[in-house]
Protein backbone atom coordinates (compact mmCIF):
# COMPACT_ATOMS: atom_id res chain seq x y z
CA UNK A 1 76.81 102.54 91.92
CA UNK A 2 78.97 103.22 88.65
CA UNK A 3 75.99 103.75 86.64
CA UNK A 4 75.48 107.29 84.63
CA UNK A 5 71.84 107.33 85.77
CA UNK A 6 72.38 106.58 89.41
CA UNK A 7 74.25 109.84 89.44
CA UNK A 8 72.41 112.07 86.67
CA UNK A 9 69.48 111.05 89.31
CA UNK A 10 70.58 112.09 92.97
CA UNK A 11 71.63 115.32 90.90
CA UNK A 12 68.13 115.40 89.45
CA UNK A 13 66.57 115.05 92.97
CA UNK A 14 68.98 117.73 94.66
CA UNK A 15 67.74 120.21 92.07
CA UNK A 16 64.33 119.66 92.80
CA UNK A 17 64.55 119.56 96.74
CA UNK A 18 66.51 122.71 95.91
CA UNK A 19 63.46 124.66 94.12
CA UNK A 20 61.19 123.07 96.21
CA UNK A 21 62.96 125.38 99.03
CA UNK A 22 63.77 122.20 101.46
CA UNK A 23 67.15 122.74 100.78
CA UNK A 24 68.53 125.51 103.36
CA UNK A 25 71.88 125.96 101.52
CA UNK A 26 73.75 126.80 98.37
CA UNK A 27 74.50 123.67 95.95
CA UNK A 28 76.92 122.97 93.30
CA UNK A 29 75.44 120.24 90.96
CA UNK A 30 77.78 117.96 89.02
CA UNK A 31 76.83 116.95 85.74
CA UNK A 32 79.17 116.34 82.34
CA UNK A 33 81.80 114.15 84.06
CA UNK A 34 79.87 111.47 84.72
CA UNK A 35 81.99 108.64 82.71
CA UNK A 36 85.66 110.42 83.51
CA UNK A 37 84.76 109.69 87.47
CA UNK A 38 83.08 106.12 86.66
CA UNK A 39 85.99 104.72 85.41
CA UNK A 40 88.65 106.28 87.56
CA UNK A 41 86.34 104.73 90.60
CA UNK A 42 86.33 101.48 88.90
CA UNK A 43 89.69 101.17 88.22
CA UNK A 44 91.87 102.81 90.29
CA UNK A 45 90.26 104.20 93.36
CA UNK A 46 89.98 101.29 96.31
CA UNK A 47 87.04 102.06 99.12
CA UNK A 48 90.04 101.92 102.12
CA UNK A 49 91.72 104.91 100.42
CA UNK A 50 91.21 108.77 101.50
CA UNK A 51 89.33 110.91 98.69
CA UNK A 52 89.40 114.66 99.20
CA UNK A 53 86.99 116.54 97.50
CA UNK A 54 85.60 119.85 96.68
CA UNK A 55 82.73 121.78 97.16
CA UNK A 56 81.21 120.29 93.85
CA UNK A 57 81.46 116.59 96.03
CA UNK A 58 78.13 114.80 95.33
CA UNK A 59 79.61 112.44 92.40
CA UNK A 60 82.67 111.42 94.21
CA UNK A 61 80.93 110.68 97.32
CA UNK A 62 78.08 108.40 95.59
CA UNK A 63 81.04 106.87 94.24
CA UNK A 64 83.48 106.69 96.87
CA UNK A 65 81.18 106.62 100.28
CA UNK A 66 77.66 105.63 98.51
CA UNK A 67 75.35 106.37 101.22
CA UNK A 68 73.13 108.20 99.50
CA UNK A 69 70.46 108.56 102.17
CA UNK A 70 73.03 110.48 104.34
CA UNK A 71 74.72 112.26 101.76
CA UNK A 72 71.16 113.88 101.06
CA UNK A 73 70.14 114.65 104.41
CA UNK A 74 73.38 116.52 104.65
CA UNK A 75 72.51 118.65 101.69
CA UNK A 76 69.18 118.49 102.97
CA UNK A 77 70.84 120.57 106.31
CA UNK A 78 72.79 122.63 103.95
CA UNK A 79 75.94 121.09 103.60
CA UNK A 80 76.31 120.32 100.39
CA UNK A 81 79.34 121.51 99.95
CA UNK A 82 80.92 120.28 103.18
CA UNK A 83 80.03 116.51 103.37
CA UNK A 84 82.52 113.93 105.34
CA UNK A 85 82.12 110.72 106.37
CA UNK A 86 85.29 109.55 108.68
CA UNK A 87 84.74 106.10 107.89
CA UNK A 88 85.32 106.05 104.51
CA UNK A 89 87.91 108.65 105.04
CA UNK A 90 85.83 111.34 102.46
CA UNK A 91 86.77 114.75 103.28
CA UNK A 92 85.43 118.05 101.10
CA UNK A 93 87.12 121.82 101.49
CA UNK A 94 84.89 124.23 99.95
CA UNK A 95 87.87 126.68 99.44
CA UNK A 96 89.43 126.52 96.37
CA UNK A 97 92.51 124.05 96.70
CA UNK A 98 91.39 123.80 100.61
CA UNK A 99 92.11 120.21 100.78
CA UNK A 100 95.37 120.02 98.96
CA UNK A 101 97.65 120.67 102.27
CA UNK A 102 95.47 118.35 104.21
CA UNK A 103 95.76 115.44 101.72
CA UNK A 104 99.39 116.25 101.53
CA UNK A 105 100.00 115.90 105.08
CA UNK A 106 97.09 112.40 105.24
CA UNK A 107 99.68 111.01 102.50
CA UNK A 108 102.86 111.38 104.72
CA UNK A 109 101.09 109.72 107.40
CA UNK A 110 99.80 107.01 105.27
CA UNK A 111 103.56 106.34 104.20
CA UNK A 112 104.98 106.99 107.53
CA UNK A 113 102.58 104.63 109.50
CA UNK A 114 102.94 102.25 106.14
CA UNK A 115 99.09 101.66 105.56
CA UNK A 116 98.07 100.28 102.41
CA UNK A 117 95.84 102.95 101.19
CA UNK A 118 96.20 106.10 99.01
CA UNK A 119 95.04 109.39 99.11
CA UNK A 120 92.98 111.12 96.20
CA UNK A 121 92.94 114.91 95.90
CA UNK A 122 90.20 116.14 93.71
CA UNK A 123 90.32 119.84 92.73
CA UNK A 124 89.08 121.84 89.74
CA UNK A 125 91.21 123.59 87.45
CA UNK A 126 90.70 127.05 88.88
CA UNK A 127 93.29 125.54 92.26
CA UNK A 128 95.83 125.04 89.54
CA UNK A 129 96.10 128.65 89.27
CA UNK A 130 97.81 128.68 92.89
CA UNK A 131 101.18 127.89 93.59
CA UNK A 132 99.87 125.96 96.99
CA UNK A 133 98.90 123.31 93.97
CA UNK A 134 102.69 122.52 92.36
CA UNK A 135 104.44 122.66 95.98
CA UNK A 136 101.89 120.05 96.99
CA UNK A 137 102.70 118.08 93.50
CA UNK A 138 106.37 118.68 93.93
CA UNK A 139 106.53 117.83 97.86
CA UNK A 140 104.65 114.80 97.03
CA UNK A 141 106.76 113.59 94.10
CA UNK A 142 109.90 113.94 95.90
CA UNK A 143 108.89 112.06 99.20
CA UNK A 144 107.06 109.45 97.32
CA UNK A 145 103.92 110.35 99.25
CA UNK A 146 100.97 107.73 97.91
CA UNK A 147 99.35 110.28 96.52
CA UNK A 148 97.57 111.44 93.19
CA UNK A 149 96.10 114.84 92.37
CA UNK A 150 92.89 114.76 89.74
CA UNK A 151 92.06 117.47 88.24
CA UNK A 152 89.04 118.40 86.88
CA UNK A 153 89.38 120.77 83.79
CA UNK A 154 85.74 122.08 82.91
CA UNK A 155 87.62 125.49 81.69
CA UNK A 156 86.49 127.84 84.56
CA UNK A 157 87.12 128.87 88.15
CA UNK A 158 83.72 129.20 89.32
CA UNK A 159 82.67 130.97 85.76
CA UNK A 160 85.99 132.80 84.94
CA UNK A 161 87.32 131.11 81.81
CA UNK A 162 91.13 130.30 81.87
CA UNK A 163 91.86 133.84 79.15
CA UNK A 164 89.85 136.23 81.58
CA UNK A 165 92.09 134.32 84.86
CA UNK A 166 95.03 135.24 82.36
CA UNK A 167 95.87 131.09 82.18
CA UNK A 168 97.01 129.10 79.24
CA UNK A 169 95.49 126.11 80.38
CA UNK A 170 96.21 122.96 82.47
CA UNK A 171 97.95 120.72 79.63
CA UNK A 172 101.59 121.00 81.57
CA UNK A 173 100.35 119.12 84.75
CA UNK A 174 100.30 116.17 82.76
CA UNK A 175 104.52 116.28 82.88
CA UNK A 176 103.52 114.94 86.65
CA UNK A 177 103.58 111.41 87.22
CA UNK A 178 101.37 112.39 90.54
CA UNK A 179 98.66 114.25 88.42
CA UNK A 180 95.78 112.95 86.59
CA UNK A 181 93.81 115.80 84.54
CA UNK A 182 90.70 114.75 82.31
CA UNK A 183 89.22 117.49 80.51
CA UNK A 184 84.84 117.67 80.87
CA UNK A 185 81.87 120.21 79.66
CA UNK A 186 80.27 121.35 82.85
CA UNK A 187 76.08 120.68 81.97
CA UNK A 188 75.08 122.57 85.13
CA UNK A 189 74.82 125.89 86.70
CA UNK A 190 77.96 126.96 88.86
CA UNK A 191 76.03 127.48 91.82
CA UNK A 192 71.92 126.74 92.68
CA UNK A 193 69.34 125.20 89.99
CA UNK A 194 69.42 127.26 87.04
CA UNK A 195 66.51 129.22 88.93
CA UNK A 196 65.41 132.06 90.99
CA UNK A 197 64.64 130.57 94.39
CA UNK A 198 63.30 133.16 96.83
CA UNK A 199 63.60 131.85 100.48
């Protein structure tokens, strides 16, 4: 599963099931992070944790869930940007930030009920531009939650760049001990296949 071309692949085959019209839904392709995600999967990510995701999820969950026969016949229905599977605890909010409150509360249950697992937040660096975002990081910090925010810094919020959102940029969330930020070149279209696809 942590192989560049497993992943460059499924994205491959999305795209074309997506021009071919037999997807019935929008689709947001991953594609320049490939290695960042790899490695954080590898090393530090364990398959009993929780991993929240976003509504660009297909990456995490190949890496996370693998399944990749059900996580295409769920974009396959459409969902692409709202896959799940309970049993590996893989959740996706396709509202920017959506998942942060949710993985904040799955962390104090985690400690609470003392389970050895931790919770993973993904979110993009457009959800660092709300202040739901630092009282999450905060609230976790101070109650010890196990829980880590990543954030993905391809320099846009959809396709607003950081000067047009009126943001500096995302270097300061590294002063969290709770944060992980890797910086990546987004190689696909926000949204769709690059193409016009008339339904």
């Amino acid at each position: 599963m942590y192989d560049k071309r497993y992943l460059v692949e499924f994205e491959n085959r999305v795209k074309e099931q997506f021009i071919s019209k037999k997807i019935k839904g929008p689709i947001h392709l991953s594609g320049g992070n490939e290695h960042e995600l790899m490695l954080l999967f590898m090393s530090m990510v364990s398959k009993r944790d929780w991993v929240f995701s976003t509504h660009r999820n297909h990456y995490h969950w190949l890496l996370h869930v693998e399944k990749p026969v059900k996580l295409m016949r769920l974009i396959r229905r459409g969902d692409s940007m709202h896959t799940y599977d309970k049993d590996r605890r893989f959740f996706t909010s396709a509202i920017v930030g959506g998942g942060i409150p949710i993985a904040v509360g799955v962390a104090m249950s985690v400690k609470r009920n003392k389970e050895d697992r931790h919770v993973w937040c993904f979110v993009g660096d457009g959800a660092t531009d709300s202040g739901r975002f630092y009282e999450a990081v905060r609230y976790g910090w101070n109650n010890k939650l196990p829980l880590t925010f990543v954030v993905e810094d391809n320099g846009l919020s959809c396709n607003t760049g950081k000067k047009e959102r009126g943001v500096g940029g995302t270097d300061h969330v590294n002063r969290y001990h709770n944060v992980i930020k890797y910086n990546y070149d987004r190689t696909t279209e926000h949204t769709g296949a690059g193409v016009w696809v008339q339904f």
